[in-house]
C-alpha atoms as a PDB file:
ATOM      1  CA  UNK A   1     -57.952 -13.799  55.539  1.00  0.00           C
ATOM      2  CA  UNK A   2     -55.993 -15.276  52.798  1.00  0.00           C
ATOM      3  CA  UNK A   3     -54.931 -12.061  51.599  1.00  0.00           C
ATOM      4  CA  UNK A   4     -53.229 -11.358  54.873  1.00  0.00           C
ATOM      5  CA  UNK A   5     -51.949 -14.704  55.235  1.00  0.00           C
ATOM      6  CA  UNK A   6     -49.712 -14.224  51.899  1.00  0.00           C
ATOM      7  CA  UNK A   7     -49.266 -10.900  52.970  1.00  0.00           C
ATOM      8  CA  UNK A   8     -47.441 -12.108  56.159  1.00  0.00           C
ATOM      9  CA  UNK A   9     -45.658 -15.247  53.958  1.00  0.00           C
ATOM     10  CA  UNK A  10     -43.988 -12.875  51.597  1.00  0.00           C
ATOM     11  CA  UNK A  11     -43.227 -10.315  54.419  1.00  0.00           C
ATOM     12  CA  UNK A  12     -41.511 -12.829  56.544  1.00  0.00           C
ATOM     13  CA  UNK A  13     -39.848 -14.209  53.153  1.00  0.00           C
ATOM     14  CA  UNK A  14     -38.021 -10.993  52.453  1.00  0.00           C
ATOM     15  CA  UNK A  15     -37.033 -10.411  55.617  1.00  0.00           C
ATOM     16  CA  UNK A  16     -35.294 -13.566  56.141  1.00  0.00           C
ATOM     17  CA  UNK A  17     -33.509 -12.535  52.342  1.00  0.00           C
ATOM     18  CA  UNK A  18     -32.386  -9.359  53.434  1.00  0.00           C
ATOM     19  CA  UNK A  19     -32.150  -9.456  56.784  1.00  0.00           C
ATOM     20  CA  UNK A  20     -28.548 -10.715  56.460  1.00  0.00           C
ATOM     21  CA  UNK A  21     -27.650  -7.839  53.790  1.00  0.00           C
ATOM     22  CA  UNK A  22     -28.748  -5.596  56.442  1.00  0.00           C
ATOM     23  CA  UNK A  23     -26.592  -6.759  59.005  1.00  0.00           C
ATOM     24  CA  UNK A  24     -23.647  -7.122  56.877  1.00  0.00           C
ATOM     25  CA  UNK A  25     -24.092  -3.243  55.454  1.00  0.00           C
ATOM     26  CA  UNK A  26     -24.597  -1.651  58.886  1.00  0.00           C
ATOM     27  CA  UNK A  27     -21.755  -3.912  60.638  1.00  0.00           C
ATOM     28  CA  UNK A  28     -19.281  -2.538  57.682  1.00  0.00           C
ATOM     29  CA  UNK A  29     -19.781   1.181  58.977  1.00  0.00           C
ATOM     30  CA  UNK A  30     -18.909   0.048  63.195  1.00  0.00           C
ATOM     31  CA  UNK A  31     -15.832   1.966  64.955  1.00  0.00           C
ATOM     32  CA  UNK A  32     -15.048  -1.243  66.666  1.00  0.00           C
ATOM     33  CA  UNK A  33     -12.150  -3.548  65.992  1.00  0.00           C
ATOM     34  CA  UNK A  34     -14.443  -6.528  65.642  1.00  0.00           C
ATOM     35  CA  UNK A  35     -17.475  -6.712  63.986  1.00  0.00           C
ATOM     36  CA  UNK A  36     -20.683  -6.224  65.537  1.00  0.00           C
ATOM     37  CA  UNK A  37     -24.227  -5.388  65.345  1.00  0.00           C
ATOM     38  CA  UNK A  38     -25.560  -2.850  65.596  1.00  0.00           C
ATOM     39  CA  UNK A  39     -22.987  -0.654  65.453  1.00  0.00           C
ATOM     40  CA  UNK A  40     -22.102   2.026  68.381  1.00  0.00           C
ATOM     41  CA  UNK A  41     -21.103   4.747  66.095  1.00  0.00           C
ATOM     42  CA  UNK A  42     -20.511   5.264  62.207  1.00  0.00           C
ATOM     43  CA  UNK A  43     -17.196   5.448  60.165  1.00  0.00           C
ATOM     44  CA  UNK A  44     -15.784   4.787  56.704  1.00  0.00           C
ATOM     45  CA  UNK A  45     -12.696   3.820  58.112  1.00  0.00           C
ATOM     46  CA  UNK A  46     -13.075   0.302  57.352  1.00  0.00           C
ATOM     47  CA  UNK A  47     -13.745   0.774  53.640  1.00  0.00           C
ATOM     48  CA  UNK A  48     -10.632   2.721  53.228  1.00  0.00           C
ATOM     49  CA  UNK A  49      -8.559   0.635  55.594  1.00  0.00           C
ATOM     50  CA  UNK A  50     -10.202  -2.372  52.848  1.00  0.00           C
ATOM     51  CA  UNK A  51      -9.602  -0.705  49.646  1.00  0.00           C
ATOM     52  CA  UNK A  52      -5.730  -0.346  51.068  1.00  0.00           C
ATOM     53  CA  UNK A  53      -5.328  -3.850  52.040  1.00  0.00           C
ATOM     54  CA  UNK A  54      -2.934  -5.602  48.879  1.00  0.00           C
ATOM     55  CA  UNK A  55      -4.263  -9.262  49.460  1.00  0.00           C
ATOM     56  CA  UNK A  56      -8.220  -7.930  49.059  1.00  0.00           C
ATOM     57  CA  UNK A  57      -6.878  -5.608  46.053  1.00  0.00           C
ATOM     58  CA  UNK A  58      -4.858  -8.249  44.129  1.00  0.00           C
ATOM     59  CA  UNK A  59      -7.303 -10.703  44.569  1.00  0.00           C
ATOM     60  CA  UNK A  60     -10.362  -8.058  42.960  1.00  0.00           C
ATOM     61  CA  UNK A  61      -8.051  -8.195  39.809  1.00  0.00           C
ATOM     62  CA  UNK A  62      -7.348 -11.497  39.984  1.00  0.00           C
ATOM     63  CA  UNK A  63     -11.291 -12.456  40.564  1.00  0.00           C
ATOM     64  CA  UNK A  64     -12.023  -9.456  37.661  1.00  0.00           C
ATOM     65  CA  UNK A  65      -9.271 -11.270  35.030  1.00  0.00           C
ATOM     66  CA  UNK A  66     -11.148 -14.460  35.494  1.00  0.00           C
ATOM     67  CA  UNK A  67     -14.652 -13.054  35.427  1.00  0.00           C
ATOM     68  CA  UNK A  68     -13.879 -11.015  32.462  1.00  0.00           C
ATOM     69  CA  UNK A  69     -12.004 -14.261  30.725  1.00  0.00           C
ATOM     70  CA  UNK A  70     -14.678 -16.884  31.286  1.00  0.00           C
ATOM     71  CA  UNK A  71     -17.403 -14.535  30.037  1.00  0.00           C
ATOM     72  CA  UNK A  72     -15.131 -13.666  26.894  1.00  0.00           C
ATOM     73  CA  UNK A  73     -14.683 -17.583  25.872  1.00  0.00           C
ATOM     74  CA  UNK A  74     -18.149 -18.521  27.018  1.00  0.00           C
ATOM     75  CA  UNK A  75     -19.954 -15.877  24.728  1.00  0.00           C
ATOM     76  CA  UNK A  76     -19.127 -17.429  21.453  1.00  0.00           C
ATOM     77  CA  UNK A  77     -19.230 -20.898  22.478  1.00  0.00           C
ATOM     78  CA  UNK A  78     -22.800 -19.817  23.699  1.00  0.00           C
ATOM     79  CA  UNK A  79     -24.269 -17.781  20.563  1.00  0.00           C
ATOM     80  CA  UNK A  80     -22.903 -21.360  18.651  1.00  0.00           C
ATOM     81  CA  UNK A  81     -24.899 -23.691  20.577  1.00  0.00           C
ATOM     82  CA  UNK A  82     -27.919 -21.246  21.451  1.00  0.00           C
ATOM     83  CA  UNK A  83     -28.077 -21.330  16.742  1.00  0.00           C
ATOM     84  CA  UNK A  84     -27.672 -24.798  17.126  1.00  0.00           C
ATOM     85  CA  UNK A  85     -30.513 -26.102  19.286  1.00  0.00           C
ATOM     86  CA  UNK A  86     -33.060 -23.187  18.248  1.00  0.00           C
ATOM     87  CA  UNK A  87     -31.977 -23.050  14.973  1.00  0.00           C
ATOM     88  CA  UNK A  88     -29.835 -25.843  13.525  1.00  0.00           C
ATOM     89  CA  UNK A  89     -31.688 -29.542  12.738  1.00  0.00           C
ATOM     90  CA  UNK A  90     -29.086 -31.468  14.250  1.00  0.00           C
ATOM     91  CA  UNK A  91     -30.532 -34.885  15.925  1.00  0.00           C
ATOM     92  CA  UNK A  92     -30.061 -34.980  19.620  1.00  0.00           C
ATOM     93  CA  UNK A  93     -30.700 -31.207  20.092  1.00  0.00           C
ATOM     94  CA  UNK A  94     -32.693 -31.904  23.388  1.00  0.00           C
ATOM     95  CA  UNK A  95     -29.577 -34.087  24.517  1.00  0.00           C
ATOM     96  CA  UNK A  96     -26.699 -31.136  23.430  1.00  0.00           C
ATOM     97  CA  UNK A  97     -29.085 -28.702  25.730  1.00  0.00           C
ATOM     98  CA  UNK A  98     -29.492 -30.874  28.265  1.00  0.00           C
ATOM     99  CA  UNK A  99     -25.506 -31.036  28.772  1.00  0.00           C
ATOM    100  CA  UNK A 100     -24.887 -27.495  28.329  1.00  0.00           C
ATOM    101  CA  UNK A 101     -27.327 -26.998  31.453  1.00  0.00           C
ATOM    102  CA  UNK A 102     -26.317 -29.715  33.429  1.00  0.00           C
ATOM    103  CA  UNK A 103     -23.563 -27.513  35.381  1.00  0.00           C
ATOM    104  CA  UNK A 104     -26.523 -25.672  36.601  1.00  0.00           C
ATOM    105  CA  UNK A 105     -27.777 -29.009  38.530  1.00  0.00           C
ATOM    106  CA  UNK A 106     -24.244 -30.351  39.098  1.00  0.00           C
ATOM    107  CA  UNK A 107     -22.625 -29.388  42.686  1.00  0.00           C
ATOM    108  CA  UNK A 108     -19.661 -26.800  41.544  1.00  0.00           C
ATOM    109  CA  UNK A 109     -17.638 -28.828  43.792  1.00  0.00           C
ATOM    110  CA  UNK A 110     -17.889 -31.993  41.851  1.00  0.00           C
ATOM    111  CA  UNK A 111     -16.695 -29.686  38.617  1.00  0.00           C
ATOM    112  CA  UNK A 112     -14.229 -28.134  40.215  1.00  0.00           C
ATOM    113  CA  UNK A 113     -12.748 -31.657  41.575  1.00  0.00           C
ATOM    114  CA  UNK A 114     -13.379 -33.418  38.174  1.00  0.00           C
ATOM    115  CA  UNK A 115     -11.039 -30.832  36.613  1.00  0.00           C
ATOM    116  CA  UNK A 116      -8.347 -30.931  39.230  1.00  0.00           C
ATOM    117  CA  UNK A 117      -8.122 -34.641  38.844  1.00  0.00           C
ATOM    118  CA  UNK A 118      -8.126 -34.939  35.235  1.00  0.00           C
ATOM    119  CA  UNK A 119      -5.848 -31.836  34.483  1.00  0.00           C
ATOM    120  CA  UNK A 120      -3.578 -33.422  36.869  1.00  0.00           C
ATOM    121  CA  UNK A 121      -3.711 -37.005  35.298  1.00  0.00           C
ATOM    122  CA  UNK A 122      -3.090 -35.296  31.975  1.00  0.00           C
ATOM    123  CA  UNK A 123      -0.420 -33.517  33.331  1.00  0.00           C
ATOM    124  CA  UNK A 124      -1.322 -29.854  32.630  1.00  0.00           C
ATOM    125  CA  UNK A 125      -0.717 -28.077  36.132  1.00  0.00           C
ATOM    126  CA  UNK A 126      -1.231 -24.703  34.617  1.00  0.00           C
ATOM    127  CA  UNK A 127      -3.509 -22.907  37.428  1.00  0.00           C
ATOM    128  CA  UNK A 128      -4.515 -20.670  35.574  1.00  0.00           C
ATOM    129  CA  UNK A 129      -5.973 -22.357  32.294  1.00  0.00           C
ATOM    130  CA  UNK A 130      -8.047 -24.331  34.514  1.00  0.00           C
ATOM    131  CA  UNK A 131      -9.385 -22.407  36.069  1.00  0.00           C
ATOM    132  CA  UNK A 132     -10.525 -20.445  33.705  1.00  0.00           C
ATOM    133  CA  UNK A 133     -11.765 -23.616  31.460  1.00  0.00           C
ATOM    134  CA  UNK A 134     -13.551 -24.383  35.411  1.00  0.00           C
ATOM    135  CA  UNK A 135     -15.212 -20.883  35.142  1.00  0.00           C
ATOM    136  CA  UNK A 136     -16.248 -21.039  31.051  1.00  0.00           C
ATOM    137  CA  UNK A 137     -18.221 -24.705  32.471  1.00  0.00           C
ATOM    138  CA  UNK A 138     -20.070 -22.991  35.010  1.00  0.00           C
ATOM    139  CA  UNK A 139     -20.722 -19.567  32.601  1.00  0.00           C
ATOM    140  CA  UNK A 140     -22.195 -21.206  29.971  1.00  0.00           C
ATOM    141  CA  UNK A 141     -25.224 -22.512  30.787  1.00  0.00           C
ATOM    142  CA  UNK A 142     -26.137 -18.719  31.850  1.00  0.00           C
ATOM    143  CA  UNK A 143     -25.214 -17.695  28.379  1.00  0.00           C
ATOM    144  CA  UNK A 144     -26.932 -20.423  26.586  1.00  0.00           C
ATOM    145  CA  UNK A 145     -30.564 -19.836  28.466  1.00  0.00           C
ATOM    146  CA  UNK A 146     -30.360 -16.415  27.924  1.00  0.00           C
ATOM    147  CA  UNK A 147     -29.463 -16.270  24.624  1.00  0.00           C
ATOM    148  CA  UNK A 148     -31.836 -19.161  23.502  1.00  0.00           C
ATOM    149  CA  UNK A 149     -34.740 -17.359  24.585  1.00  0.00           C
ATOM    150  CA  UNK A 150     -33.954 -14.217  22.653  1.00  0.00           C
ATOM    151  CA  UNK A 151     -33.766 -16.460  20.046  1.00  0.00           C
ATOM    152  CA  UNK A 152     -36.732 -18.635  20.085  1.00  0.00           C
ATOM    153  CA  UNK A 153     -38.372 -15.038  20.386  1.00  0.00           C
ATOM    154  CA  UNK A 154     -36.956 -13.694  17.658  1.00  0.00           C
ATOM    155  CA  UNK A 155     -39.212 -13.836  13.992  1.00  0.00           C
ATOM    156  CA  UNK A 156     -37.369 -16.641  12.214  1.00  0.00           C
ATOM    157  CA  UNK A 157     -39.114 -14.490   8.911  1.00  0.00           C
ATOM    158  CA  UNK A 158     -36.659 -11.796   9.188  1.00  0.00           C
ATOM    159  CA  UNK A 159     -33.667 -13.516   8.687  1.00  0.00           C
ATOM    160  CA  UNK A 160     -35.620 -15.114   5.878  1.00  0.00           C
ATOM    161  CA  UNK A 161     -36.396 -11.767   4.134  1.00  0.00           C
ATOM    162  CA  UNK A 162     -32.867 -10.590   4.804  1.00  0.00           C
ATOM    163  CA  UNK A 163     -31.440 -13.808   2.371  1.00  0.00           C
ATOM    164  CA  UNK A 164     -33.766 -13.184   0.202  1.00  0.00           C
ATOM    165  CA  UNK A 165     -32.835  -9.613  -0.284  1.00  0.00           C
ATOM    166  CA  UNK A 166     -29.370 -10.532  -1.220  1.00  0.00           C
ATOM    167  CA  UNK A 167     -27.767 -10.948   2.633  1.00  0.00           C
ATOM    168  CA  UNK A 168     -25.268 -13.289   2.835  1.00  0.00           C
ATOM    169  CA  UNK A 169     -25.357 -15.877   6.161  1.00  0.00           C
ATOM    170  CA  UNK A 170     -22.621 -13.254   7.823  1.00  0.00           C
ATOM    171  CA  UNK A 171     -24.412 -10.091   7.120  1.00  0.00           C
ATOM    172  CA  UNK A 172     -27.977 -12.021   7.867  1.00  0.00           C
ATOM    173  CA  UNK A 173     -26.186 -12.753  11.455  1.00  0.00           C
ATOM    174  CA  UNK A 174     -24.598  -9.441  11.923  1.00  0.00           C
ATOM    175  CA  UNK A 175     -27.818  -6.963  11.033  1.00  0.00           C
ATOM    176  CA  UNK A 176     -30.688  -9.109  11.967  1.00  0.00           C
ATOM    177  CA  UNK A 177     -29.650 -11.950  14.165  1.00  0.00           C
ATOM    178  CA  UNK A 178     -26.743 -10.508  16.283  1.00  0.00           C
ATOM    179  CA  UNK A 179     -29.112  -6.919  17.183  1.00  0.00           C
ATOM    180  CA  UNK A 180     -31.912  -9.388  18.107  1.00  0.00           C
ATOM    181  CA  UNK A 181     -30.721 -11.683  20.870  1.00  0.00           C
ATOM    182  CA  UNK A 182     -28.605  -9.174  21.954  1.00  0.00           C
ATOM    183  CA  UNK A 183     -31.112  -8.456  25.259  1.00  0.00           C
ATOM    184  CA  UNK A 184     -30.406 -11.876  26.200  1.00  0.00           C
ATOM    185  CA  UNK A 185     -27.024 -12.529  25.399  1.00  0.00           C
ATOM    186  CA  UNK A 186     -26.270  -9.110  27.613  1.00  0.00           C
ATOM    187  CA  UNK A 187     -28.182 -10.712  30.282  1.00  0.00           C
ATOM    188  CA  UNK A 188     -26.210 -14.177  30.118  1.00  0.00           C
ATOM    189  CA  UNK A 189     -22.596 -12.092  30.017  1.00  0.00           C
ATOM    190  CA  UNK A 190     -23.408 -10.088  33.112  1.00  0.00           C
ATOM    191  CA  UNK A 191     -25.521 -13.281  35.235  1.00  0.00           C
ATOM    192  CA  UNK A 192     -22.066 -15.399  34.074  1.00  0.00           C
ATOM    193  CA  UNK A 193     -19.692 -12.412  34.766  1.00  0.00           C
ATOM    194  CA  UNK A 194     -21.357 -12.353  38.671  1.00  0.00           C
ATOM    195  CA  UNK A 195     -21.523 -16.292  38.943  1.00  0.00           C
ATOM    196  CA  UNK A 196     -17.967 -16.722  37.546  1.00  0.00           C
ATOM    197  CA  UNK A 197     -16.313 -13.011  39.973  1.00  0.00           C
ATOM    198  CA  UNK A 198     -18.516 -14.800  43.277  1.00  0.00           C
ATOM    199  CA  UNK A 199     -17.666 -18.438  42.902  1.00  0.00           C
ATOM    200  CA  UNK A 200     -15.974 -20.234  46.083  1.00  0.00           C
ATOM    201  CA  UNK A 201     -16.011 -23.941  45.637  1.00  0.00           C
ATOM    202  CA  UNK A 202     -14.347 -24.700  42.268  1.00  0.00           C
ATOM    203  CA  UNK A 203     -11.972 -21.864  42.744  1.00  0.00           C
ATOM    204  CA  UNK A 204     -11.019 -23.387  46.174  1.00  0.00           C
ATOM    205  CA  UNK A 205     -10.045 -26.655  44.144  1.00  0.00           C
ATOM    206  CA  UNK A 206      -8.547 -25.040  41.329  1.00  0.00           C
ATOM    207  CA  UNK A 207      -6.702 -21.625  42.709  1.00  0.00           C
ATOM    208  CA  UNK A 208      -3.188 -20.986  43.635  1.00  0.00           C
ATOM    209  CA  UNK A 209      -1.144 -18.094  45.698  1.00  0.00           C
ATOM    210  CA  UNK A 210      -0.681 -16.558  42.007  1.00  0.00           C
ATOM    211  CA  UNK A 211      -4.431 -16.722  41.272  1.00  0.00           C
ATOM    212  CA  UNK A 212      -6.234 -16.406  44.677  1.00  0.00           C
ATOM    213  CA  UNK A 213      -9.608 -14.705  44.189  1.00  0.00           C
ATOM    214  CA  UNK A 214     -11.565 -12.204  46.110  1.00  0.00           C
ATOM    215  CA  UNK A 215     -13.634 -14.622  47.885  1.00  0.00           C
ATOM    216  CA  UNK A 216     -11.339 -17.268  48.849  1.00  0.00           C
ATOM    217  CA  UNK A 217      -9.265 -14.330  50.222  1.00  0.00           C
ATOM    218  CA  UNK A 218     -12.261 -13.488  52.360  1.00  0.00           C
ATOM    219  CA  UNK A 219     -12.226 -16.761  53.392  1.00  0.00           C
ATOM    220  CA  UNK A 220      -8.962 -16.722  54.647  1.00  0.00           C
ATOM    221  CA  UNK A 221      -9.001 -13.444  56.257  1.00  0.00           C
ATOM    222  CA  UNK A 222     -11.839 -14.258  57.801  1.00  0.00           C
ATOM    223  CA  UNK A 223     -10.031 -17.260  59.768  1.00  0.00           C
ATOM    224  CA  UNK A 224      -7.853 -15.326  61.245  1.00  0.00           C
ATOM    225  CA  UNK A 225      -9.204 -11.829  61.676  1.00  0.00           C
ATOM    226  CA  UNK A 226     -13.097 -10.377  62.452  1.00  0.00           C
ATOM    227  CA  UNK A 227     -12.917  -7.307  61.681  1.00  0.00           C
ATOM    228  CA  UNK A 228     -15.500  -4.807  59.464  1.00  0.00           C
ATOM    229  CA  UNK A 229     -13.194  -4.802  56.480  1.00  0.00           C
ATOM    230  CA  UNK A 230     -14.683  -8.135  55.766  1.00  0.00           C
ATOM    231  CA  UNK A 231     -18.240  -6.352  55.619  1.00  0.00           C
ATOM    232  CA  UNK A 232     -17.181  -3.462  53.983  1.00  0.00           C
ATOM    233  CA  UNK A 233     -16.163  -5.529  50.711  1.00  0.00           C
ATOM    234  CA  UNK A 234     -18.884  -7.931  51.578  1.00  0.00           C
ATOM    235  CA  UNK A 235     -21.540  -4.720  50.869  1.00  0.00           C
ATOM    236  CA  UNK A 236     -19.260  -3.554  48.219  1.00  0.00           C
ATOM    237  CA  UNK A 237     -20.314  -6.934  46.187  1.00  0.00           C
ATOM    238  CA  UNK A 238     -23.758  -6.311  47.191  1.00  0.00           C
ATOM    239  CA  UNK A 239     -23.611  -3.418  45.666  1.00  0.00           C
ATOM    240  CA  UNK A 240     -22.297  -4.440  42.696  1.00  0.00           C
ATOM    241  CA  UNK A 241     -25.286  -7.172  42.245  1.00  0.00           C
ATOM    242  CA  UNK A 242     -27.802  -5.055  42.907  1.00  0.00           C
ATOM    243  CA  UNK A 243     -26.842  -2.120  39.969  1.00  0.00           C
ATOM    244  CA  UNK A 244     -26.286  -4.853  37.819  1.00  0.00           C
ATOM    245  CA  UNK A 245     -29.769  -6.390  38.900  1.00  0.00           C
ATOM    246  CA  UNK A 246     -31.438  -2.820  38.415  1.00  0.00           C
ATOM    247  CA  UNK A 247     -29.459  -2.590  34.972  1.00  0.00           C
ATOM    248  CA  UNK A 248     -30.937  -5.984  33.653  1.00  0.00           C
ATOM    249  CA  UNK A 249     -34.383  -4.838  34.462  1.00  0.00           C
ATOM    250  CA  UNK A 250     -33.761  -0.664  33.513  1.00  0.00           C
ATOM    251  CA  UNK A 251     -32.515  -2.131  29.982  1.00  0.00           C
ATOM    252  CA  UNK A 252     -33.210  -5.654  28.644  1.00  0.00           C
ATOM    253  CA  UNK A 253     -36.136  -6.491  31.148  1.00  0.00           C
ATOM    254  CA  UNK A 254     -35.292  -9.520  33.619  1.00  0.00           C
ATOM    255  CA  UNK A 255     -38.198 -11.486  32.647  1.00  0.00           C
ATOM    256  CA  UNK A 256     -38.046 -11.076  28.931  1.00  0.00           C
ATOM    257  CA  UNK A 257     -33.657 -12.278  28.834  1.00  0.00           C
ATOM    258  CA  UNK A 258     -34.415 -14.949  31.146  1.00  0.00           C
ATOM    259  CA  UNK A 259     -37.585 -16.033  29.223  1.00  0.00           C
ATOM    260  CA  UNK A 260     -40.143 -15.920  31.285  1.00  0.00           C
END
């Protein structure tokens, strides 16, 4: 009885998960101008009429530059601070952690308005810069878990043996440390990478015309227009997250980089 009770639980749990996904994928393929579901009949119009659309292309690249950007600046600032608390014997190590996660509790909203109002007090309007700074905040703490648990896994006793075979601290890093939390420092890039390319609320503080992103361009197309090219890029980004999720757990193993 309890057996089928769970049973049911879970089933009804991922239905309501990808029920939506479902929708969304089989509304992008409708011959109608609007969406709707299901569809009557089947076409691919929508994904080419999508792909051709300059304000849904511009803003990919725009969304990809930023991804690609935060990741970039996040990765060493993570690999630092990941050595520091697992490693280093700094006082306050708990406390340094604890602030390097806190965007992961912290409404993206409130960091995305924090940043508006203190680049503007400081006078630095560049839209760009801060946004990307915006995006490294909200990266980081991906990068940091992940990487600190390849870390804390990894035999402390090897690096030992490789200084005492003559490595220096740089070649110690580079042919025993580096190689071994590189699982989990793959898994932080790509988790940040997805947060940083999907993120609505600080880029709606922070974004101009110049640096619009994919989803806020949704957004806006959305307000105005209902048609499936909005669910054909829609499933396109689902698509995207799911061969990266299969990637994660073909290659580095989701449990093991997130450290469970």
């Amino acid at each position: 009885m309890n057996r089928l009770f769970f049973g049911v639980v879970i089933a009804l749990l991922f239905t309501f998960i990808l029920a939506p996904t479902v929708v969304i994928a089989l509304s992008s393929f409708g011959t109608s101008e609007i969406l709707e579901f299901p569809p009557q009949s089947f076409t691919l119009r929508w994904y080419a009429y999508a792909l051709a659309r300059p304000e849904f292309t511009s803003a990919a690249w725009n969304s990809l530059w930023l991804a690609v950007s935060s990741t970039a600046i996040a990765t060493p600032l993570a690999i630092a601070a990941s050595l520091a608390i697992t490693r280093g014997r700094l006082p306050g190590r708990e406390v340094l952690q604890t602030i390097l996660l806190a965007p992961l509790v912290v409404p993206s909203v409130v960091i995305g308005l924090a940043i508006l109002l203190a680049s503007s007090r400081l006078g630095f309007s560049s839209g760009s810069t801060r946004l990307i700074a915006a995006h490294v905040l909200i990266v980081l703490p991906y990068l940091v878990r992940t990487t600190s648990a390849s870390l804390v896994r990894l035999d402390p006793l090897a690096e030992e043996a490789a200084r005492t075979l003559g490595a220096n601290s740089l070649r110690t890093f580079l042919h025993v440390t580096l190689p071994g939390l590189a699982p989990g420092l793959l898994a932080g890039m790509i988790f940040g990478f997805i947060i940083s390319f999907d993120n609505v609320s600080i880029s709606l503080f922070l974004a101009n015309a110049r640096t619009n992103t994919l989803p806020l361009s949704l957004m806006s197309y959305v307000e105005y227009n209902l048609d499936p090219s909005v669910a054909a890029v829609s499933t396109l980004l689902i698509l995207m997250a799911l061969v990266v999720a299969i990637a994660l757990e073909r290659f580095a193993g989701l449990r093991k980089t997130l450290g469970a």
